[in-house]
C-alpha atoms as a PDB file:
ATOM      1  CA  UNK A   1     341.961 215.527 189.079  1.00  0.00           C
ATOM      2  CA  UNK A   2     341.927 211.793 190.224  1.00  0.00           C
ATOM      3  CA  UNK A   3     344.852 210.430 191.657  1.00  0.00           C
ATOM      4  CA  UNK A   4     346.625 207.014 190.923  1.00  0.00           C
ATOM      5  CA  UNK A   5     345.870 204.858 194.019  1.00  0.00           C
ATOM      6  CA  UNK A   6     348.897 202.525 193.378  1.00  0.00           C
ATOM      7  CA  UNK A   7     350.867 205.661 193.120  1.00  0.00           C
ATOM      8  CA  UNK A   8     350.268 205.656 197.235  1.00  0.00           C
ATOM      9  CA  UNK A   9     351.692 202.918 198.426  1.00  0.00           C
ATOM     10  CA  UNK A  10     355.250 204.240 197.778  1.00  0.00           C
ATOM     11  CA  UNK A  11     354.863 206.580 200.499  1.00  0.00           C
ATOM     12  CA  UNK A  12     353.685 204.551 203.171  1.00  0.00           C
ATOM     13  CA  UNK A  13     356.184 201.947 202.956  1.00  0.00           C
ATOM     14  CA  UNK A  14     358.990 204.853 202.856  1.00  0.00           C
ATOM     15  CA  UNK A  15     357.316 205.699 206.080  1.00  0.00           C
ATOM     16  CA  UNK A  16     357.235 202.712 207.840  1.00  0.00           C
ATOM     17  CA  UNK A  17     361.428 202.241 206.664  1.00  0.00           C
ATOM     18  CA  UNK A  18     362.180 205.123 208.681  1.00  0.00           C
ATOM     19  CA  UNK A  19     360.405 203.898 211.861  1.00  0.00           C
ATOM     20  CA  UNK A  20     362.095 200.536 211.376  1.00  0.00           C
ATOM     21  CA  UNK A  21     365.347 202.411 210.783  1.00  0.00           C
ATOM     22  CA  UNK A  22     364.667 203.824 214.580  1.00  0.00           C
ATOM     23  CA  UNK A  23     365.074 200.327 216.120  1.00  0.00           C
ATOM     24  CA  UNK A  24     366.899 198.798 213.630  1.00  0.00           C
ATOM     25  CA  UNK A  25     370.352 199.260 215.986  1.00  0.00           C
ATOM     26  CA  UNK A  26     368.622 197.504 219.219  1.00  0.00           C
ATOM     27  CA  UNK A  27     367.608 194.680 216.851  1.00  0.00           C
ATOM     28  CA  UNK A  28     370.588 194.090 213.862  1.00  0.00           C
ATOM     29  CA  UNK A  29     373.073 191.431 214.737  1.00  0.00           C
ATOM     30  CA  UNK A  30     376.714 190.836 212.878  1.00  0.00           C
ATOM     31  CA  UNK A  31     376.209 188.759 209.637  1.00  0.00           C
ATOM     32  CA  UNK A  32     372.115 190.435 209.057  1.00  0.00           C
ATOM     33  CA  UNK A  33     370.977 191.484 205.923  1.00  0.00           C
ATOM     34  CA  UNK A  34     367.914 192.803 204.531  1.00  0.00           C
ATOM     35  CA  UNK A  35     366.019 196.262 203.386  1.00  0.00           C
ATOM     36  CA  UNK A  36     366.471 198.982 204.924  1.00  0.00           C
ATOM     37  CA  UNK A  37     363.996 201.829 203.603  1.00  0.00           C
ATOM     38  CA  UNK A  38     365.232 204.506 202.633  1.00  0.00           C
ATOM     39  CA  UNK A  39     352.954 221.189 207.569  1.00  0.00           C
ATOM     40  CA  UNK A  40     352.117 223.495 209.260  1.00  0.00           C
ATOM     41  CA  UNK A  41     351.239 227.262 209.145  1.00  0.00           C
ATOM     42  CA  UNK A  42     348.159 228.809 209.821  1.00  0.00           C
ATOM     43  CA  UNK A  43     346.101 231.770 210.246  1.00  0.00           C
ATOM     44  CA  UNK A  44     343.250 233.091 212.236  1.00  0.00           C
ATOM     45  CA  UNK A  45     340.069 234.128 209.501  1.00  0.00           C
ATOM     46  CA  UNK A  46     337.122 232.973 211.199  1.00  0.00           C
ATOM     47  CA  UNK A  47     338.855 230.720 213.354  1.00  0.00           C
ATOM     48  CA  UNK A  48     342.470 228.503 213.392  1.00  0.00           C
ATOM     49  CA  UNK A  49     343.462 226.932 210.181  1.00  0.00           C
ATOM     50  CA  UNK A  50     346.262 224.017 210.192  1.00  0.00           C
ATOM     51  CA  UNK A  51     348.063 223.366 206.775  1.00  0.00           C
ATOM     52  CA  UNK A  52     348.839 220.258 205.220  1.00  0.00           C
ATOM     53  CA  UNK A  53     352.436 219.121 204.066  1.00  0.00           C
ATOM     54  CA  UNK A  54     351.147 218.991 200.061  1.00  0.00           C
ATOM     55  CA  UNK A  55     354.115 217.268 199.355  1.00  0.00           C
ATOM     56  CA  UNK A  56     353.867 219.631 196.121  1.00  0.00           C
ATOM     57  CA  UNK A  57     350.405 218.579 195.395  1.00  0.00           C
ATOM     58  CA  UNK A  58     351.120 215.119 194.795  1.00  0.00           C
ATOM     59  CA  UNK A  59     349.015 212.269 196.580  1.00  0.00           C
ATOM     60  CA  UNK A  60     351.509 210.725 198.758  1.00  0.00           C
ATOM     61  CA  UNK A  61     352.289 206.980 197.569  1.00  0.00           C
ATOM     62  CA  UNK A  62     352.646 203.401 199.349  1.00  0.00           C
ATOM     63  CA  UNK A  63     354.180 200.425 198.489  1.00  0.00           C
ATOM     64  CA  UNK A  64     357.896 199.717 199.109  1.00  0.00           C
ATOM     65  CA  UNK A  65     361.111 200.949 198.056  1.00  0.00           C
ATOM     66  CA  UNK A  66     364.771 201.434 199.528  1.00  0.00           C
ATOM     67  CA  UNK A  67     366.811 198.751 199.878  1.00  0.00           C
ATOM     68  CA  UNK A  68     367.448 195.838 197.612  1.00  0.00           C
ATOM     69  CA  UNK A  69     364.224 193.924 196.489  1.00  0.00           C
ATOM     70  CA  UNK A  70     363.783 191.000 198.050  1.00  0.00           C
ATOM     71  CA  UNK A  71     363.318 187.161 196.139  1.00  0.00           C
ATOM     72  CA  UNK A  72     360.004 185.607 195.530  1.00  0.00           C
ATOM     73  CA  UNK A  73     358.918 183.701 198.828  1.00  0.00           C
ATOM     74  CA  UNK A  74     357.781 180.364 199.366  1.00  0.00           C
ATOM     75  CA  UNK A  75     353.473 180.779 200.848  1.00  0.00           C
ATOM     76  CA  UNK A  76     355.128 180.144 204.446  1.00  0.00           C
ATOM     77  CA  UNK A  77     357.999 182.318 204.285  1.00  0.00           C
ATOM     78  CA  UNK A  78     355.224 184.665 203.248  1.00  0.00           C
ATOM     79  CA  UNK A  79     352.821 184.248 205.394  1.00  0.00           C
ATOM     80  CA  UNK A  80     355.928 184.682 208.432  1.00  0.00           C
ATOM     81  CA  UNK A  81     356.764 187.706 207.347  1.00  0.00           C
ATOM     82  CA  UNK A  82     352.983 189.366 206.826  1.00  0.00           C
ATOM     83  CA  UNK A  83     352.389 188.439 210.475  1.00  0.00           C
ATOM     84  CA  UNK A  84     349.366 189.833 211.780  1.00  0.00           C
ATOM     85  CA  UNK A  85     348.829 190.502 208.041  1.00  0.00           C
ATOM     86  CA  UNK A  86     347.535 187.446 207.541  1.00  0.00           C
ATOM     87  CA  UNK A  87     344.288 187.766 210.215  1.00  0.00           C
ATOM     88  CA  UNK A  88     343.411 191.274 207.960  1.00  0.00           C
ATOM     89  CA  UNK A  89     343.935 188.692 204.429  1.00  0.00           C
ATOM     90  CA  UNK A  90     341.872 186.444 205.358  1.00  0.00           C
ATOM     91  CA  UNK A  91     339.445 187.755 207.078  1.00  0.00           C
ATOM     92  CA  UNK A  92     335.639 188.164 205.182  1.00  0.00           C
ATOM     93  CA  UNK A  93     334.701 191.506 203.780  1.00  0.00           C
ATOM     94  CA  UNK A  94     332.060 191.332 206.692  1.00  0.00           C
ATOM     95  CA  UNK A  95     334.619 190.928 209.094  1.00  0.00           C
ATOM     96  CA  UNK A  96     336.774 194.293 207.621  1.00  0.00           C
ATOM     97  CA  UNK A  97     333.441 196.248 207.934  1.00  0.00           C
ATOM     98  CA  UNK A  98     332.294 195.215 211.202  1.00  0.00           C
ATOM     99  CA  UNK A  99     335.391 194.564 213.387  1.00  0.00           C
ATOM    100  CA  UNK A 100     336.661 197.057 216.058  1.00  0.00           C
ATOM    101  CA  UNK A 101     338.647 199.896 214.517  1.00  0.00           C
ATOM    102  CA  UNK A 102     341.615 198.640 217.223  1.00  0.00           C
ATOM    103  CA  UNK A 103     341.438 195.194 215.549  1.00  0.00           C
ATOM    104  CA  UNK A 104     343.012 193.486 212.825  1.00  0.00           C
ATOM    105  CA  UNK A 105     340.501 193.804 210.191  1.00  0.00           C
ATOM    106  CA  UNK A 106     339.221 197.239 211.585  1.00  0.00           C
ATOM    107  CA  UNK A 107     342.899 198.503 211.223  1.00  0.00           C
ATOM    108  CA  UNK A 108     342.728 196.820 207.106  1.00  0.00           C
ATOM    109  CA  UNK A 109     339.465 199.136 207.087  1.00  0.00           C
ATOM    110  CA  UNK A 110     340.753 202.079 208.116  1.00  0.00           C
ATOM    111  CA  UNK A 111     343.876 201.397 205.570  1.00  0.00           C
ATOM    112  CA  UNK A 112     341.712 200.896 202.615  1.00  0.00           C
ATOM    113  CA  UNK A 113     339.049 203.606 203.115  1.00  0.00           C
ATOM    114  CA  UNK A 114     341.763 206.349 203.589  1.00  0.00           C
ATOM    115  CA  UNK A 115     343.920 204.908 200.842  1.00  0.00           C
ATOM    116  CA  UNK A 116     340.955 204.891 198.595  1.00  0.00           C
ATOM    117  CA  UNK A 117     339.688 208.165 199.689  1.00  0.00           C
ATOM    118  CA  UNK A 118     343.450 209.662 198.985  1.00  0.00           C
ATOM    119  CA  UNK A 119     343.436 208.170 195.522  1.00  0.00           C
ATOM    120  CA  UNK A 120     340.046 209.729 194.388  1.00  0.00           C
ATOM    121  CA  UNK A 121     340.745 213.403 195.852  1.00  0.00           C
ATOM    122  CA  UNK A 122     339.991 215.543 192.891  1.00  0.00           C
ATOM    123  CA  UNK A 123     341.549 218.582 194.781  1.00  0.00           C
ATOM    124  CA  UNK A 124     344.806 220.256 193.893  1.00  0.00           C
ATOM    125  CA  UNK A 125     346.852 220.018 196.842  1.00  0.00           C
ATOM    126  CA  UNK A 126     349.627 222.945 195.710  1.00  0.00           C
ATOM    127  CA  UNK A 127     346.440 225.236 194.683  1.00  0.00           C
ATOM    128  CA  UNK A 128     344.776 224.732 197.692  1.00  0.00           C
ATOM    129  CA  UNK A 129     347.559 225.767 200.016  1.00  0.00           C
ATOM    130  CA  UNK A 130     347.822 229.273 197.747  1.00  0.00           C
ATOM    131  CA  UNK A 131     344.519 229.661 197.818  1.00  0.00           C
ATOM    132  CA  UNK A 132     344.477 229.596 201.702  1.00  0.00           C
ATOM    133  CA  UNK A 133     347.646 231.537 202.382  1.00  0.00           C
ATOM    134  CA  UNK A 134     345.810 234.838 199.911  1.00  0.00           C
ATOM    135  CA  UNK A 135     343.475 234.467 201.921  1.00  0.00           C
ATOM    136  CA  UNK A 136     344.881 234.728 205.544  1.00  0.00           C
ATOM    137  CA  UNK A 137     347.192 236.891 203.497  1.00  0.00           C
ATOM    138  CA  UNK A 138     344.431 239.821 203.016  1.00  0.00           C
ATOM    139  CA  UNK A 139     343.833 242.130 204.656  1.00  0.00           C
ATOM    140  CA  UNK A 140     340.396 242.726 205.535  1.00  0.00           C
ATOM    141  CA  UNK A 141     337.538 245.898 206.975  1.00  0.00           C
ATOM    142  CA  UNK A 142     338.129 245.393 210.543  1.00  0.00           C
ATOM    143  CA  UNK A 143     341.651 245.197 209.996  1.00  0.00           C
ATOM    144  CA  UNK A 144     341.971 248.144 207.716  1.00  0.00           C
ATOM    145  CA  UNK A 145     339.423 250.104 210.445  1.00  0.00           C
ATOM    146  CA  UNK A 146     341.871 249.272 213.286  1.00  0.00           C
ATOM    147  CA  UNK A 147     345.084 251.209 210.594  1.00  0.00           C
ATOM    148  CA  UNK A 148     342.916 254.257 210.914  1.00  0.00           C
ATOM    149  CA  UNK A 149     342.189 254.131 214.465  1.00  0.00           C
ATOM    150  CA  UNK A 150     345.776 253.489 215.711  1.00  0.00           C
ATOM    151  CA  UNK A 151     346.788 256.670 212.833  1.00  0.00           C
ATOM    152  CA  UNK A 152     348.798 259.013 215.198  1.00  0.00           C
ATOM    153  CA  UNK A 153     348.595 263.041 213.770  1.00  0.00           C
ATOM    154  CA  UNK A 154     351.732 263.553 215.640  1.00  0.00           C
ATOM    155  CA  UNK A 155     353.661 261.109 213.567  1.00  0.00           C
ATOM    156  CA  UNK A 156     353.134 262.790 210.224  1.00  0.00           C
ATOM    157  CA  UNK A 157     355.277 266.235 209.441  1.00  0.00           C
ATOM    158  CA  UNK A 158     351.630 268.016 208.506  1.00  0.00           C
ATOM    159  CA  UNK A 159     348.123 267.589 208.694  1.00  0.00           C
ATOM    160  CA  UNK A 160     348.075 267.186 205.300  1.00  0.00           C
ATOM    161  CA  UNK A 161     350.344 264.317 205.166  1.00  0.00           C
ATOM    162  CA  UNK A 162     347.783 262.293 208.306  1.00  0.00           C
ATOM    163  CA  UNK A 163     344.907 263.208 206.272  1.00  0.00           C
ATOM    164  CA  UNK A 164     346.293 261.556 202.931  1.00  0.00           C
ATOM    165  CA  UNK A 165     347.308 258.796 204.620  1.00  0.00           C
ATOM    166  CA  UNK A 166     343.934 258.647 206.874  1.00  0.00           C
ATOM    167  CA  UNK A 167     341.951 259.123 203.416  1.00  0.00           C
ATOM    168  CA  UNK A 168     343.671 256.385 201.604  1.00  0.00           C
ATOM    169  CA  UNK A 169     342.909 253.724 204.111  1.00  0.00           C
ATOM    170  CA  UNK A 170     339.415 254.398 204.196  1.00  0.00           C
ATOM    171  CA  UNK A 171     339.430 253.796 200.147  1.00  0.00           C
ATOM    172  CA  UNK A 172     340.809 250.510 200.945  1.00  0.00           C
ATOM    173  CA  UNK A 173     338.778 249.841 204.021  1.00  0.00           C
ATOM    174  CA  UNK A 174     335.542 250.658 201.874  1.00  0.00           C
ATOM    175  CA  UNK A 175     336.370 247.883 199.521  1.00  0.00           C
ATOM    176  CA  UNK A 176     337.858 245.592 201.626  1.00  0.00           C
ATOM    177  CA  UNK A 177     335.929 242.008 202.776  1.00  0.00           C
ATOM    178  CA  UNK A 178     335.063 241.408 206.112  1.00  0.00           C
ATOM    179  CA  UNK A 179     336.459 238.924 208.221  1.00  0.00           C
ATOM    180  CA  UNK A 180     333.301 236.781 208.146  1.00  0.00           C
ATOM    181  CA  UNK A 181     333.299 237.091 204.446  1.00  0.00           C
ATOM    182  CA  UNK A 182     337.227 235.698 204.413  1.00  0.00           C
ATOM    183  CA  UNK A 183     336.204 233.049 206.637  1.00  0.00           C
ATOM    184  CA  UNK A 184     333.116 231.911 204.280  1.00  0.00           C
ATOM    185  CA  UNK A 185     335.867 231.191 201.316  1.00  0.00           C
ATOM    186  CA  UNK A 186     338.782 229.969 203.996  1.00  0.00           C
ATOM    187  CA  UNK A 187     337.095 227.241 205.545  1.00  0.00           C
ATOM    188  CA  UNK A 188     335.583 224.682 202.627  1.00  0.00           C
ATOM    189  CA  UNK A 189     339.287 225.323 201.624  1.00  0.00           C
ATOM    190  CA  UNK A 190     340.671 224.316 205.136  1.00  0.00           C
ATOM    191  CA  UNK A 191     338.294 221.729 205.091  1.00  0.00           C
ATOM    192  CA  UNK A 192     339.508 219.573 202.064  1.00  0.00           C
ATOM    193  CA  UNK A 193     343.124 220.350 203.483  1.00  0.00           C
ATOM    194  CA  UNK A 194     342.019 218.749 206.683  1.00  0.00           C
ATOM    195  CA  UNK A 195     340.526 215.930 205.289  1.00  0.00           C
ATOM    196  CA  UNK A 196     343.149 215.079 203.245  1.00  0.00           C
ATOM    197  CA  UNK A 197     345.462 214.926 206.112  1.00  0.00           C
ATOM    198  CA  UNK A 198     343.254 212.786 208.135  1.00  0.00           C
ATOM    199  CA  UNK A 199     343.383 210.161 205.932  1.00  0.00           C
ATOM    200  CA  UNK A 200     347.213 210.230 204.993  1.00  0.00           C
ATOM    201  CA  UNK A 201     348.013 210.237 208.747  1.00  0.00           C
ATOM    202  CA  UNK A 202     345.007 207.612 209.380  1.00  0.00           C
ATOM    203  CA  UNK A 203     346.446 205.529 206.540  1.00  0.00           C
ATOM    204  CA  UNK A 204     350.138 205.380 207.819  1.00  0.00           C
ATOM    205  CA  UNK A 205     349.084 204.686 211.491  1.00  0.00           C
ATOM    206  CA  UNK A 206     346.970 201.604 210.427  1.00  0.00           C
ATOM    207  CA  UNK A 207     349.327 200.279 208.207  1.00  0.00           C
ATOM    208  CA  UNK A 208     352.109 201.041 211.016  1.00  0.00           C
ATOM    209  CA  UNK A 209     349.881 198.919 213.647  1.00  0.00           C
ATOM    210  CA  UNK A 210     349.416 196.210 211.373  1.00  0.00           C
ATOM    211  CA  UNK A 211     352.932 195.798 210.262  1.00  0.00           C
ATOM    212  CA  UNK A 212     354.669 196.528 213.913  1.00  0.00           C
ATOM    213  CA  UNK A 213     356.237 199.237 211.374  1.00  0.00           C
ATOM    214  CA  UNK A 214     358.516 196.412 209.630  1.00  0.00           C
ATOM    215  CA  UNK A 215     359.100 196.955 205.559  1.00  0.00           C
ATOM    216  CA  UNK A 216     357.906 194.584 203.618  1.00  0.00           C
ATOM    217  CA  UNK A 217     358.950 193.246 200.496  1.00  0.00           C
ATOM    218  CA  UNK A 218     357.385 193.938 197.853  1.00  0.00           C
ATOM    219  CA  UNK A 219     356.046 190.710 197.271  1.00  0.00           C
ATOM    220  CA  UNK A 220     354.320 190.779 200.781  1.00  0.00           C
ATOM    221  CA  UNK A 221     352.870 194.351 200.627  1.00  0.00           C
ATOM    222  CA  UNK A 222     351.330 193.197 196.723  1.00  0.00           C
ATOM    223  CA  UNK A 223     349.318 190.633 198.250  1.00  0.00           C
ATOM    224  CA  UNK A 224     348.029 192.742 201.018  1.00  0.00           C
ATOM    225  CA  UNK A 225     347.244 195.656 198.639  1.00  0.00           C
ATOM    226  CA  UNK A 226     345.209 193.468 196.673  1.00  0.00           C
ATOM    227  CA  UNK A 227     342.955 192.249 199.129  1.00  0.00           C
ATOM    228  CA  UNK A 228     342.796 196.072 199.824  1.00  0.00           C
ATOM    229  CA  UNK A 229     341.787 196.463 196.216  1.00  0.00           C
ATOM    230  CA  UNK A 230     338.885 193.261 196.705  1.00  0.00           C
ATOM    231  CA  UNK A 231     337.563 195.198 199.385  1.00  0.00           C
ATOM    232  CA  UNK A 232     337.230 198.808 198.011  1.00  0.00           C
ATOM    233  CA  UNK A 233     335.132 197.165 194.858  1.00  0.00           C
ATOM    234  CA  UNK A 234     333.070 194.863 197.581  1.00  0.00           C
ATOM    235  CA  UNK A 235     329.482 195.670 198.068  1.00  0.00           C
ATOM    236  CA  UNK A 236     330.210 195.256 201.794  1.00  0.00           C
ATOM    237  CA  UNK A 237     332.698 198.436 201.374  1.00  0.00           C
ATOM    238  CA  UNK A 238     330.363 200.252 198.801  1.00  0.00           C
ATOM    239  CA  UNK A 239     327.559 199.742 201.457  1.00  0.00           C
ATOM    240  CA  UNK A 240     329.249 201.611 204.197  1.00  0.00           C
ATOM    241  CA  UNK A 241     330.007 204.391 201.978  1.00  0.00           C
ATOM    242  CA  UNK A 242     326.207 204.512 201.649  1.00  0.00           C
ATOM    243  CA  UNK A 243     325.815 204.738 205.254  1.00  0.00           C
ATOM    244  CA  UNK A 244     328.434 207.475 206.261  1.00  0.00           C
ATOM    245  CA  UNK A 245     330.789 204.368 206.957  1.00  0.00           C
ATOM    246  CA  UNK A 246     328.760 203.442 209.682  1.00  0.00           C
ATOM    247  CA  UNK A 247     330.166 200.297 211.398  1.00  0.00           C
ATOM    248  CA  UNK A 248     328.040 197.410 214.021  1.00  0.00           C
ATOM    249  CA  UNK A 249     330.964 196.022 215.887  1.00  0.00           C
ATOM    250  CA  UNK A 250     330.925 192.102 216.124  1.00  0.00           C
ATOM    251  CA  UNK A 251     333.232 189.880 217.490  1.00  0.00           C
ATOM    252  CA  UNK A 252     336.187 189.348 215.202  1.00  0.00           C
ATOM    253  CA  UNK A 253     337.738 186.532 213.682  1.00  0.00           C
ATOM    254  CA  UNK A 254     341.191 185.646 215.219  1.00  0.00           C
ATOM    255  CA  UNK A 255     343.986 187.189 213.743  1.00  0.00           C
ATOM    256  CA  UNK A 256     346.713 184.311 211.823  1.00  0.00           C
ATOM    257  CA  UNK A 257     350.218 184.843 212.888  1.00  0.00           C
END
């Protein structure tokens, strides 16, 4: 199922309002006003699965909410508040794709391709994580073989009781998958949960770096998102997509504060 890609900025924002909420008391003053904003289990089949928080299967959203929205800015009021922003805004499309991932328009990079790579996951995050759990949930050969050899005679009243029980086990050994087998279906399952994770977290760290994890209105965040939007359609993007999203680091174009 495709995902809505605008739909993702809510979340982002409401994640960078709680780490500005962390130093908001060291920095507020008398008389300031403004907006204040506002998984893991695993298993061992064929190795150590993590689990992403689905957030109910929904593609996590950026943008901004909380707090009261703020009034359309003059172009230098603006550009103060984007900050370091700016040097990702209006920096070329060659710049985005070249630059450092530690720089400016590296961090924009990262931002976009994990954004955009969020908004096109066709998997079903909610499905996915019960898909994975039956699996570590089940109970497989070796598993079933080590029941029977740990069966104790002396803990059944008769012999006929330990062979019953000894004889039903081995039914559901004998049609049990092995581990390997598990493991085969687990891990493209792990694998999409993984990689959706990677790019939520690399998407909120980037954006985090490049705002100094300040809100921003919603005015500020729109024009950012947009070049975001330029450079996902740009052949400079679509070319590294080609490539793997191989990179040549060059030297980058100063950042505009």
């Amino acid at each position: 199922m495709m995902r809505d890609s605008k739909g993702f900025r809510v979340f982002i924002t409401a994640a960078l309002a709680v780490a500005a909420l962390s130093v908001a008391p060291a920095m507020a003053g008398p008389g300031n006003s403004g907006d204040n904003g506002g998984g893991n289990k695993g298993g061992n089949k064929g190795g150590n699965h993590g689990q992403v928080n689905a957030g109910g299967g929904q593609v996590l959203k950026a943008g901004n909410q909380g707090g009261q929205k703020r009034q359309s800015q003059g172009n230098g009021t603006l550009a103060s508040e984007l900050k370091k922003l700016n040097g990702a805004i209006h920096a070329s499309f060659r710049a985005w794709t070249n630059a450092s991932s530690n720089g400016v328009p590296g961090l924009a990079r990262t931002y976009a391709g994990s954004t955009g790579a969020l908004s096109t996951f066709e998997g079903d995050l909610t499905q996915l994580e019960a898909d994975k759990q039956a699996l570590l949930d089940e109970i497989s050969y070796q598993e079933y073989q080590t029941m029977i050899d740990n069966l104790d005679p002396a803990g059944f009243d008769t012999p006929e009781l330990y062979e019953e029980e000894r004889a039903g086990l081995v039914a559901l050994r004998d049609t049990a998958r092995t581990d390997e087998e598990i493991a085969l279906e687990l891990d493209p399952i792990q694998q999409q949960l993984d990689d959706y994770e990677g790019n939520q977290t690399a998407a909120e760290d980037s954006l985090n770096r490049l705002t100094g994890g300040r809100e921003l209105s919603d005015e500020a965040m729109g024009v950012f998102e947009a070049r975001v939007e330029e450079y996902l359609a740009s052949d400079e993007y679509l070319a590294t997509v080609e490539t793997e999203g191989d990179v040549l680091l060059v030297e980058e174009e100063a950042p505009v504060e």
